[in-house]
Protein backbone atom coordinates (compact mmCIF):
# COMPACT_ATOMS: atom_id res chain seq x y z
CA UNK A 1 11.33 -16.79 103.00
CA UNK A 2 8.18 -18.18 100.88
CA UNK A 3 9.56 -15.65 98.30
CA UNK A 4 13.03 -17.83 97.35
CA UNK A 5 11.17 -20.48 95.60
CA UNK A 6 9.54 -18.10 93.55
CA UNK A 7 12.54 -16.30 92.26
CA UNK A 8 13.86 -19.97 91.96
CA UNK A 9 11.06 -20.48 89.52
CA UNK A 10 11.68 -16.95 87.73
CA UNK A 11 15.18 -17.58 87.21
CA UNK A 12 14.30 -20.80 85.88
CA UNK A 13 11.77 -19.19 83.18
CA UNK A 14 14.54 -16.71 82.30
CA UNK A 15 17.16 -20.18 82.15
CA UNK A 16 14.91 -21.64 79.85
CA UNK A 17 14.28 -18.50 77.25
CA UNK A 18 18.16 -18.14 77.28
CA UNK A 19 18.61 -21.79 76.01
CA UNK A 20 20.30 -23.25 78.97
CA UNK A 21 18.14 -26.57 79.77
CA UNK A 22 20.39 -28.06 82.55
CA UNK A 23 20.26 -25.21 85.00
CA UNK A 24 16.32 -24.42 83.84
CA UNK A 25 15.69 -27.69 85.23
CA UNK A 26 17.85 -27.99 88.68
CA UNK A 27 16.57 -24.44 89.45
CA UNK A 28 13.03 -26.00 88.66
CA UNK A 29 13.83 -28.93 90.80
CA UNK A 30 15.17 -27.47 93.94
CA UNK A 31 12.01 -24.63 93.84
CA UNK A 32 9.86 -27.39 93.44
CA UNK A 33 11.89 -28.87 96.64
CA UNK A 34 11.85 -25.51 98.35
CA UNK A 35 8.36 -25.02 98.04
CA UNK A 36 7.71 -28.90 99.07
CA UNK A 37 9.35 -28.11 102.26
CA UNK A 38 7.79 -24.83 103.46
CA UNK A 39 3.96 -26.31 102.89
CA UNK A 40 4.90 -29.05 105.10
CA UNK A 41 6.18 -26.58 107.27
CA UNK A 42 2.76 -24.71 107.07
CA UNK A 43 0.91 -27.06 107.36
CA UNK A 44 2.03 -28.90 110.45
CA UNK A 45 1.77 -26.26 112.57
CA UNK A 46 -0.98 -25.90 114.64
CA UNK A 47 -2.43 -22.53 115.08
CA UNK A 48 -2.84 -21.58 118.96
CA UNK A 49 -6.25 -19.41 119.68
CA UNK A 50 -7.66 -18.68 122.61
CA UNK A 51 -11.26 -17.25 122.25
């Protein structure tokens, strides 16, 4: 799952070498969303130990 914004970015680097701006910058966007989401995810949770 934390992988998808990744290849979000990577498709928007290859978007952006082959010229086409608009979808360079919505796949920037919603990675940028993506990975918004999953560190609030992360770091919400609380970690349950038991020592």
């Amino acid at each position: 799952m934390m992988v998808l914004p990744f290849v979000g970015f990577a498709g928007s680097a290859v978007a952006i070498l082959s010229g086409r701006r608009g979808i360079a910058l919505g796949l920037w966007l919603v990675s940028l969303v993506g990975t918004l989401a999953l560190f609030a995810a992360h770091a919400t949770s609380t970690l349950h130990l038991d020592f």
